[in-house]
Protein backbone atom coordinates (compact mmCIF):
# COMPACT_ATOMS: atom_id res chain seq x y z
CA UNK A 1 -85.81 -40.38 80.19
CA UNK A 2 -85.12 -39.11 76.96
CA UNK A 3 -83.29 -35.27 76.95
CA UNK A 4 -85.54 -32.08 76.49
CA UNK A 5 -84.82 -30.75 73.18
CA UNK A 6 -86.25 -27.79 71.07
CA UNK A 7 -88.20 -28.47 68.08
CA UNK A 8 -88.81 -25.93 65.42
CA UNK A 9 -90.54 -26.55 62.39
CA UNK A 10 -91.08 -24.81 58.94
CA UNK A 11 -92.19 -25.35 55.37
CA UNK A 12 -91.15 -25.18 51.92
CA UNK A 13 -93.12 -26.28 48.60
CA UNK A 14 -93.00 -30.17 47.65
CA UNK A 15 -90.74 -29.55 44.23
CA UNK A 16 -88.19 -28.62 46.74
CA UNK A 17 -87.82 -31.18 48.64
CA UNK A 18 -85.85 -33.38 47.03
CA UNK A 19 -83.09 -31.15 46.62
CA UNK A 20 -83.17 -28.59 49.47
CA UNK A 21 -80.04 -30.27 51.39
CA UNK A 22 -78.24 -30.40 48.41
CA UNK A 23 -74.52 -28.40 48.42
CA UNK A 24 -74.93 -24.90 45.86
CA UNK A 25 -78.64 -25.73 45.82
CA UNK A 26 -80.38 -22.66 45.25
CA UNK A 27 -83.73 -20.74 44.43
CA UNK A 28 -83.06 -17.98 43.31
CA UNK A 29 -81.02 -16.93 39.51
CA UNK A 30 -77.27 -17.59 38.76
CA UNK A 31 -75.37 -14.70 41.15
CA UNK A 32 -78.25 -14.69 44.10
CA UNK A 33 -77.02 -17.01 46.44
CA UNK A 34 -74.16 -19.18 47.46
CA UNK A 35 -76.24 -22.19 48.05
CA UNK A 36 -74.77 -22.95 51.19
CA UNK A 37 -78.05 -22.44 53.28
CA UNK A 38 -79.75 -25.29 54.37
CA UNK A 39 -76.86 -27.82 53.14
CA UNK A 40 -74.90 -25.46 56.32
CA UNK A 41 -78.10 -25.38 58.33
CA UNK A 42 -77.81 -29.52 57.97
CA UNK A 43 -74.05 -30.26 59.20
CA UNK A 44 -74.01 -27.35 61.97
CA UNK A 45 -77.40 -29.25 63.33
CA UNK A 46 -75.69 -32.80 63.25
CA UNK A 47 -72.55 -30.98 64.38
CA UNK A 48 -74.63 -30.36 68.02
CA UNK A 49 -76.27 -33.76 67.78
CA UNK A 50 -79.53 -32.39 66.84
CA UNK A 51 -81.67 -33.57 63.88
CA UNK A 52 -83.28 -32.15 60.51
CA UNK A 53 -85.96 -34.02 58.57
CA UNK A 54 -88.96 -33.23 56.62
CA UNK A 55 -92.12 -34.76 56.20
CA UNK A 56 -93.98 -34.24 53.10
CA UNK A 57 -98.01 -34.67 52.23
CA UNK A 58 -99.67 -33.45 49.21
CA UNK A 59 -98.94 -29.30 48.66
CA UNK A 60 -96.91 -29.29 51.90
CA UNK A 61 -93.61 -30.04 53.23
CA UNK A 62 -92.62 -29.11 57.17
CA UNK A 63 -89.10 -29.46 58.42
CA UNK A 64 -88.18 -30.19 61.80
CA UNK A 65 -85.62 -29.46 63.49
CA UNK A 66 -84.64 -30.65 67.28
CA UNK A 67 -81.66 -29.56 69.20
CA UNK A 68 -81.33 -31.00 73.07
CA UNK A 69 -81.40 -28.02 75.64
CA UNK A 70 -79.37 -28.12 78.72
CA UNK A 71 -81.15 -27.90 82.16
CA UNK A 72 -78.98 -25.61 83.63
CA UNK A 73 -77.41 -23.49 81.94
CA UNK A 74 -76.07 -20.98 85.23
């Protein structure tokens, strides 16, 4: 039986997507941001054995992300 695991999901625009993950990625002008964000997001997510991927159609892109949840937690 496979583990329960959270799944949260969230989009971004599709000229994104090919560089999102990227390390000093960013959106905004030179000086706003580190570009640390969702490269950080990625390797603390695989850190707890949980995945991030995106799926992309026409005008939208949705990431998902799953982390396993333990039963008990007391």
């Amino acid at each position: 039986m496979p583990l329960p695991y959270l799944l949260l999901r969230f989009s971004c625009s599709k000229e994104l997507q090919t560089k999102i993950f990227k390390l000093f990625f960013r959106t905004k002008g030179r000086g706003e941001g580190s570009g640390l964000g969702l490269h950080t997001v990625q390797l603390n997510i695989e850190k707890h054995k949980g995945t991030i991927s995106l799926e992309s159609e026409p005008s939208r892109t949705v990431f998902s992300i799953r982390l396993h949840v333990q039963a008990n937690l007391a």
